[in-house]
N, C-alpha and C. Protein backbone atom coordinates (compact mmCIF):
# COMPACT_ATOMS: atom_id res chain seq x y z
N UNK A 1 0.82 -1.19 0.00
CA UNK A 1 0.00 0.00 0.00
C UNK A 1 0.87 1.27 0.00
N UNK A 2 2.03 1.22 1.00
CA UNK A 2 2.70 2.11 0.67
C UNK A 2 3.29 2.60 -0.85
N UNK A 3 3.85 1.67 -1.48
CA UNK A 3 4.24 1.78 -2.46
C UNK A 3 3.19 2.50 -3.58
N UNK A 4 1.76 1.91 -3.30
CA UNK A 4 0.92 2.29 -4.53
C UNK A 4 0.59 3.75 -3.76
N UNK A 5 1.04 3.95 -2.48
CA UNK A 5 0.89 5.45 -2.10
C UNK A 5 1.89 6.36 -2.72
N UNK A 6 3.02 5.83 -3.25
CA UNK A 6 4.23 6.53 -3.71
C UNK A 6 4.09 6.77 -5.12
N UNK A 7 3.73 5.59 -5.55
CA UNK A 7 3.50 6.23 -6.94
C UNK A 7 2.05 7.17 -7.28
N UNK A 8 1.24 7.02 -6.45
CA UNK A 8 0.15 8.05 -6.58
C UNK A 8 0.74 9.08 -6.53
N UNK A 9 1.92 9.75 -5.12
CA UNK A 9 2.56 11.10 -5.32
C UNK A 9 2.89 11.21 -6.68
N UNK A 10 3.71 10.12 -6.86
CA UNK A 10 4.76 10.63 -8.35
C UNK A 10 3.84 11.07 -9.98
N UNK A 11 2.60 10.33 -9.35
CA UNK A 11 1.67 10.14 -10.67
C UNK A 11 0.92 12.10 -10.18
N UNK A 12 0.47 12.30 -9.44
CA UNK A 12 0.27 13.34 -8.73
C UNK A 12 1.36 14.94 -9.48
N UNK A 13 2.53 14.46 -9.23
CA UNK A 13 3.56 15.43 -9.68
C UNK A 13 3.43 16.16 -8.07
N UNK A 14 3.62 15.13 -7.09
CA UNK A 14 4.10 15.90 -5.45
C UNK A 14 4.95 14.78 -4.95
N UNK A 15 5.49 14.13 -5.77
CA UNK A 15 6.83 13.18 -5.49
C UNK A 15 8.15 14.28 -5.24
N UNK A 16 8.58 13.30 -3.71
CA UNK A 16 9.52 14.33 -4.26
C UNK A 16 10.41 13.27 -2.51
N UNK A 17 11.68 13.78 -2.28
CA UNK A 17 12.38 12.92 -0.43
C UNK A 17 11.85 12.37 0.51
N UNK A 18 10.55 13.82 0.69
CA UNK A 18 10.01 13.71 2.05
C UNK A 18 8.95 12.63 1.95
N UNK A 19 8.07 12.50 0.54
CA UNK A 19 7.35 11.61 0.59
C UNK A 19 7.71 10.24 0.88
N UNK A 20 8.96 10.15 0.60
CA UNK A 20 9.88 8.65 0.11
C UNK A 20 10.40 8.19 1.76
N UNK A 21 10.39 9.72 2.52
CA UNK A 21 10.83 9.63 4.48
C UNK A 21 9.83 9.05 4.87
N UNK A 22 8.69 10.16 4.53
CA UNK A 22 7.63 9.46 5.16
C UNK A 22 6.43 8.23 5.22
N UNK A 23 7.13 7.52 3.89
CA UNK A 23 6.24 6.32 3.41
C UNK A 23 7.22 5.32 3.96
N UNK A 24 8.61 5.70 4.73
CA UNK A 24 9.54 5.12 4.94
C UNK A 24 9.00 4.86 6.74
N UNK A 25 9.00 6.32 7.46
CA UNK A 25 8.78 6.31 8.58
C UNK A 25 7.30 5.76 9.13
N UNK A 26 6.21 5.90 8.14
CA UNK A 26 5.04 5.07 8.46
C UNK A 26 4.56 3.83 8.15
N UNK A 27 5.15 3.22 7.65
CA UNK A 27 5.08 2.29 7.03
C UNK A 27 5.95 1.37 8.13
N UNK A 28 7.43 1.76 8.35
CA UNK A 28 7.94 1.20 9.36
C UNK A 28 7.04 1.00 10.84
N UNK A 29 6.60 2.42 11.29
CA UNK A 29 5.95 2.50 12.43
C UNK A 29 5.13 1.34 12.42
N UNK A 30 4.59 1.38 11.25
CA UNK A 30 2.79 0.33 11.07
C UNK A 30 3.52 -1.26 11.36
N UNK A 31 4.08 -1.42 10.52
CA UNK A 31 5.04 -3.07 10.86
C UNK A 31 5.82 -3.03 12.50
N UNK A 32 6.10 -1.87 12.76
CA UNK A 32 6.53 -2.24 13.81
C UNK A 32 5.17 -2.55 15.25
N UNK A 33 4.44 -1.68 14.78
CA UNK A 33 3.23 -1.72 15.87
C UNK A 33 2.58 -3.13 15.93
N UNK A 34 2.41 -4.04 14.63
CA UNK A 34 2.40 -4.80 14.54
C UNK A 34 2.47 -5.84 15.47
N UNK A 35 3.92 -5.88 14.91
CA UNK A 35 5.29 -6.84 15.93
C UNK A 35 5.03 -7.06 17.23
N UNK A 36 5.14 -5.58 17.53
CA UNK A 36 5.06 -5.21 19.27
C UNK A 36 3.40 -5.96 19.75
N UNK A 37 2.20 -5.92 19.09
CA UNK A 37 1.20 -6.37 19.47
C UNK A 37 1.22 -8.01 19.54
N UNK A 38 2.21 -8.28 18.38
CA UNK A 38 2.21 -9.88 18.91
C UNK A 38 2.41 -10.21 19.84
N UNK A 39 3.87 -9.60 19.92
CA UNK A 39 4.50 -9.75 21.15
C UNK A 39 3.90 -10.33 22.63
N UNK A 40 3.02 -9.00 22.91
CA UNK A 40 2.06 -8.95 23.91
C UNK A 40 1.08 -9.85 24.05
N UNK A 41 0.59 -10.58 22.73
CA UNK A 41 -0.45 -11.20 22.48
C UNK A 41 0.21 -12.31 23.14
N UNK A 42 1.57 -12.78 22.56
CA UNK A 42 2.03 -14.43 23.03
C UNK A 42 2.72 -14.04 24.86
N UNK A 43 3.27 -12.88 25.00
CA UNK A 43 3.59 -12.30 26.74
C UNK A 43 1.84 -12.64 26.79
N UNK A 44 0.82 -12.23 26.89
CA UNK A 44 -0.30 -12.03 27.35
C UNK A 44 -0.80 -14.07 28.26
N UNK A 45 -0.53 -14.40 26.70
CA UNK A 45 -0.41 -16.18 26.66
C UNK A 45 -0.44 -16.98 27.89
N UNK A 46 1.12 -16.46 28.39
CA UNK A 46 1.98 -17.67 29.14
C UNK A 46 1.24 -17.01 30.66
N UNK A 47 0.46 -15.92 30.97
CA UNK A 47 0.42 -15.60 32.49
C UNK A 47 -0.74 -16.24 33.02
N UNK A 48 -0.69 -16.52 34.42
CA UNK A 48 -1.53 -17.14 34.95
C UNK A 48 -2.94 -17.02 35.17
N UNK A 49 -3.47 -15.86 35.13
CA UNK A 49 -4.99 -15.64 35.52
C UNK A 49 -4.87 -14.39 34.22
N UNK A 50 -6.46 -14.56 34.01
CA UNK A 50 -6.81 -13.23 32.70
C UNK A 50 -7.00 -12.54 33.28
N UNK A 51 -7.10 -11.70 34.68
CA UNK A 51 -6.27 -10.55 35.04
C UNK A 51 -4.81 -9.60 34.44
N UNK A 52 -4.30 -10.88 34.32
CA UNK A 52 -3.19 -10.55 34.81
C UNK A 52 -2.09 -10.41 32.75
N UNK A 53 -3.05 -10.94 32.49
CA UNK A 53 -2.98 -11.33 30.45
C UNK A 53 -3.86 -9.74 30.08
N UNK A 54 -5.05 -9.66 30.43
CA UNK A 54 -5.46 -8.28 30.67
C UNK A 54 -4.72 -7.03 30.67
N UNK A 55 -3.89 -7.32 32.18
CA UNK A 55 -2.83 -5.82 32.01
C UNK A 55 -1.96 -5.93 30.83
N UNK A 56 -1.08 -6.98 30.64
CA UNK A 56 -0.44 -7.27 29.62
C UNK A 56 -1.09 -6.65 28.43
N UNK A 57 -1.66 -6.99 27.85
CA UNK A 57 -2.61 -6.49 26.63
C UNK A 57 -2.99 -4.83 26.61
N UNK A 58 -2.97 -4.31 27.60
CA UNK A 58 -3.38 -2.70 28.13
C UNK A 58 -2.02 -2.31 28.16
N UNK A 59 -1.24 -2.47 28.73
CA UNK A 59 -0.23 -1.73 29.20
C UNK A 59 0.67 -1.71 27.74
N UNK A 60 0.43 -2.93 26.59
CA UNK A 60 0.94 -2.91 25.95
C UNK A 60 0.68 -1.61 24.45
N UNK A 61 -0.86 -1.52 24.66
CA UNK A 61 -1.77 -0.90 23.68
C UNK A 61 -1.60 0.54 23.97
N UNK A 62 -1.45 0.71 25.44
CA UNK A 62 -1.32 2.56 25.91
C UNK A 62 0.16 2.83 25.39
N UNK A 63 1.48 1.99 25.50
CA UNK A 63 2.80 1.85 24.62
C UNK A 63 2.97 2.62 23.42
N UNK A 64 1.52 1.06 22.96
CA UNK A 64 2.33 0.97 21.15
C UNK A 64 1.21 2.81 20.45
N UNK A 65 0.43 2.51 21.59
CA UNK A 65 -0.68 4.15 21.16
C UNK A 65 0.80 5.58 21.46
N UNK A 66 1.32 5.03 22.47
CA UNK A 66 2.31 6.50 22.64
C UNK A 66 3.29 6.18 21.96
N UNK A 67 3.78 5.16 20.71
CA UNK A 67 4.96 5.25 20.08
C UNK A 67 4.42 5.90 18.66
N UNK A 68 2.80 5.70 18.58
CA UNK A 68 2.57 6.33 17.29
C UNK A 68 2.30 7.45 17.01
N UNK A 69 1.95 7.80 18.43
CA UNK A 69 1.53 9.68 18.66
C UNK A 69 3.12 10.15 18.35
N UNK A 70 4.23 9.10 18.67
CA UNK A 70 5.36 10.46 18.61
C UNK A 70 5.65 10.26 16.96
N UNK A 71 5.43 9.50 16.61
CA UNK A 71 5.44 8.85 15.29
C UNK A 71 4.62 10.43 14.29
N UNK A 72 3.61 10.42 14.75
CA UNK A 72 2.72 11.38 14.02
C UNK A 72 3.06 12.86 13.89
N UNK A 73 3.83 12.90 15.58
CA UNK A 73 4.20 14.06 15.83
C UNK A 73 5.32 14.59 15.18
N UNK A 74 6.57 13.61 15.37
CA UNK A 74 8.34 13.96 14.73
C UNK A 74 7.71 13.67 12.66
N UNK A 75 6.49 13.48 12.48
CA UNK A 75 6.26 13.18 10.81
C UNK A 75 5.65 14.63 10.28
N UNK A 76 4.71 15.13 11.64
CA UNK A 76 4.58 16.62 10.78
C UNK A 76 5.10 17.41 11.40
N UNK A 77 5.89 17.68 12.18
CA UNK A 77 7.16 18.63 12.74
C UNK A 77 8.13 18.42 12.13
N UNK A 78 8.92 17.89 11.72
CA UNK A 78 9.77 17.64 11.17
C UNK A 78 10.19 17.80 9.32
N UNK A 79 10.42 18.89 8.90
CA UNK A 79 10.49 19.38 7.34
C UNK A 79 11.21 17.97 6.55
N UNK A 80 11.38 16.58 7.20
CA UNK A 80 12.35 15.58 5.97
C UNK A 80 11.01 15.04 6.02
N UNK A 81 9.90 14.98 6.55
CA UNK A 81 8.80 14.20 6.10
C UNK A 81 7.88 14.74 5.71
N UNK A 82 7.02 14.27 4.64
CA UNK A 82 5.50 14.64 4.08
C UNK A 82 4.67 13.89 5.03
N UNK A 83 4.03 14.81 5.89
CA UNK A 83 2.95 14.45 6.86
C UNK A 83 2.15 13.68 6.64
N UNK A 84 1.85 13.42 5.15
CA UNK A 84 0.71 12.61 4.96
C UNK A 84 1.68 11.58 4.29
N UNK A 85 2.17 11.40 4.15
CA UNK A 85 3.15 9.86 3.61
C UNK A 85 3.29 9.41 5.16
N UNK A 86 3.44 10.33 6.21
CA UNK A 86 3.17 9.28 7.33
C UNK A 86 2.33 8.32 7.85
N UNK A 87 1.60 9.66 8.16
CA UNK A 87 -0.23 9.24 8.52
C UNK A 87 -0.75 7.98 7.53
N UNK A 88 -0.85 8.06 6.62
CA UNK A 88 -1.63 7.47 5.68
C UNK A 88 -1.27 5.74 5.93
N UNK A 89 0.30 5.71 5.81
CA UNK A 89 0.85 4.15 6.24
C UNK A 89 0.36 3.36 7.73
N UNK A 90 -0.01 4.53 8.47
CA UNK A 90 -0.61 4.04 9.86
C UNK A 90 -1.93 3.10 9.79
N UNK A 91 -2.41 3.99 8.94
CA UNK A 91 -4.33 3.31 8.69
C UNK A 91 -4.17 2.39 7.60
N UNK A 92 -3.39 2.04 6.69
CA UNK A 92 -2.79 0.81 5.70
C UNK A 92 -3.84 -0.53 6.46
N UNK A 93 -2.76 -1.05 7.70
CA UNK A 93 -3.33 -2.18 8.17
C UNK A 93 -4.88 -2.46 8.71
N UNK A 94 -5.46 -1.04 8.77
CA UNK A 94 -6.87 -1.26 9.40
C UNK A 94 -7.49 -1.63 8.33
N UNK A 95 -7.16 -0.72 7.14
CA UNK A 95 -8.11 -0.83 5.76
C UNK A 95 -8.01 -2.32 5.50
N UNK A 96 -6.99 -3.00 5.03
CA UNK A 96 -6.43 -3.91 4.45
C UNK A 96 -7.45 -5.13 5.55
N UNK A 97 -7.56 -5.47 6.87
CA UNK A 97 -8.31 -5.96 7.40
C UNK A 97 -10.05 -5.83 7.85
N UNK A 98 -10.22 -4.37 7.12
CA UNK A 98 -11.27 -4.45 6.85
C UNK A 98 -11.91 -4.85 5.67
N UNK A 99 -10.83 -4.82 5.03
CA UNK A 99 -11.47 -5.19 3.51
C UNK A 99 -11.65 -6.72 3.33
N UNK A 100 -10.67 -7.50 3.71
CA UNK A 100 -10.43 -8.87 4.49
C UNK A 100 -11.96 -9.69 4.52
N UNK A 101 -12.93 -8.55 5.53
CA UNK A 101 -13.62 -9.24 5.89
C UNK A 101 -15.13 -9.06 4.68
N UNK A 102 -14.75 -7.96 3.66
CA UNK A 102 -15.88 -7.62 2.67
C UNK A 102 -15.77 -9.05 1.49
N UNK A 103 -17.17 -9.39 1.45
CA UNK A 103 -17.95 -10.82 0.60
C UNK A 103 -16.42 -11.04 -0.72
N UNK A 104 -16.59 -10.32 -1.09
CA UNK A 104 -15.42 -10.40 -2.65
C UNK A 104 -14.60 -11.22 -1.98
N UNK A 105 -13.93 -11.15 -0.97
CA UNK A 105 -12.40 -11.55 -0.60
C UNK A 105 -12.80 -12.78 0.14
N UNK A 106 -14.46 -13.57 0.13
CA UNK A 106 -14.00 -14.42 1.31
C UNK A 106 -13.86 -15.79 -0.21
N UNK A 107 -13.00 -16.86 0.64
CA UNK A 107 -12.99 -18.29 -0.34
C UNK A 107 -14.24 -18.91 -0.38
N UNK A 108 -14.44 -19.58 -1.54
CA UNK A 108 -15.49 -20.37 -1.60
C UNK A 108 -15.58 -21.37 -0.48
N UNK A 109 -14.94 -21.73 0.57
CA UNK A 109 -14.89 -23.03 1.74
C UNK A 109 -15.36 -21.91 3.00
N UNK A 110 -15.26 -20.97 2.76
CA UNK A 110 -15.90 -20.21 4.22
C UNK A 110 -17.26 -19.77 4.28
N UNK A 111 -17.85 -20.04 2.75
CA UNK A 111 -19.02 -19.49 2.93
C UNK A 111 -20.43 -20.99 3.26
């Protein structure tokens, strides 16, 4: 998605570093937020009471929420990034799993 976000700039004629930073820096963020949620998901796993898998899962989400606020923040403060080559890579994975779940995309064995 990123990529077909890059060439939309270039097709656009607003290609240009910052877009290429910031499809760089959000795109990373998004894979990394990812990661970090597994993480938590399999930490969440191994603990003894769902209390306690609970905090795990929270403590992890208020984290990966304050690594993307600074994410958002150092993408439009910062003149090496196009603000929206950031932003845009963030919401990538929501779309992409929402779409997931629209009739077109399901296999013929699930329905």
């Amino acid at each position: 998605m990123s990529v077909i976000m890059v060439v939309v700039f270039a097709i656009i004629g607003k290609f240009d570093y910052t877009v290429l930073l910031g499809a760089l820096l959000g795109g990373g963020s998004a894979i990394l937020e990812f990661f970090l949620m597994a993480l938590a998901v399999q930490k969440s796993v191994q603990r003894d009471t769902p209390e306690e898998a609970k905090l795990v899962i929270q403590n992890s989400h208020t984290r990966r929420l304050l690594l993307l606020a600074v994410v958002v923040i150092v993408g439009i403060k910062l003149p090496y990034f196009n603000w929206i080559a950031v932003v845009l890579p963030l919401i990538f994975p929501k779309l992409i799993i929402y779409a997931k779940t629209l009739p077109i995309f399901r296999r013929k064995e699930e329905e």
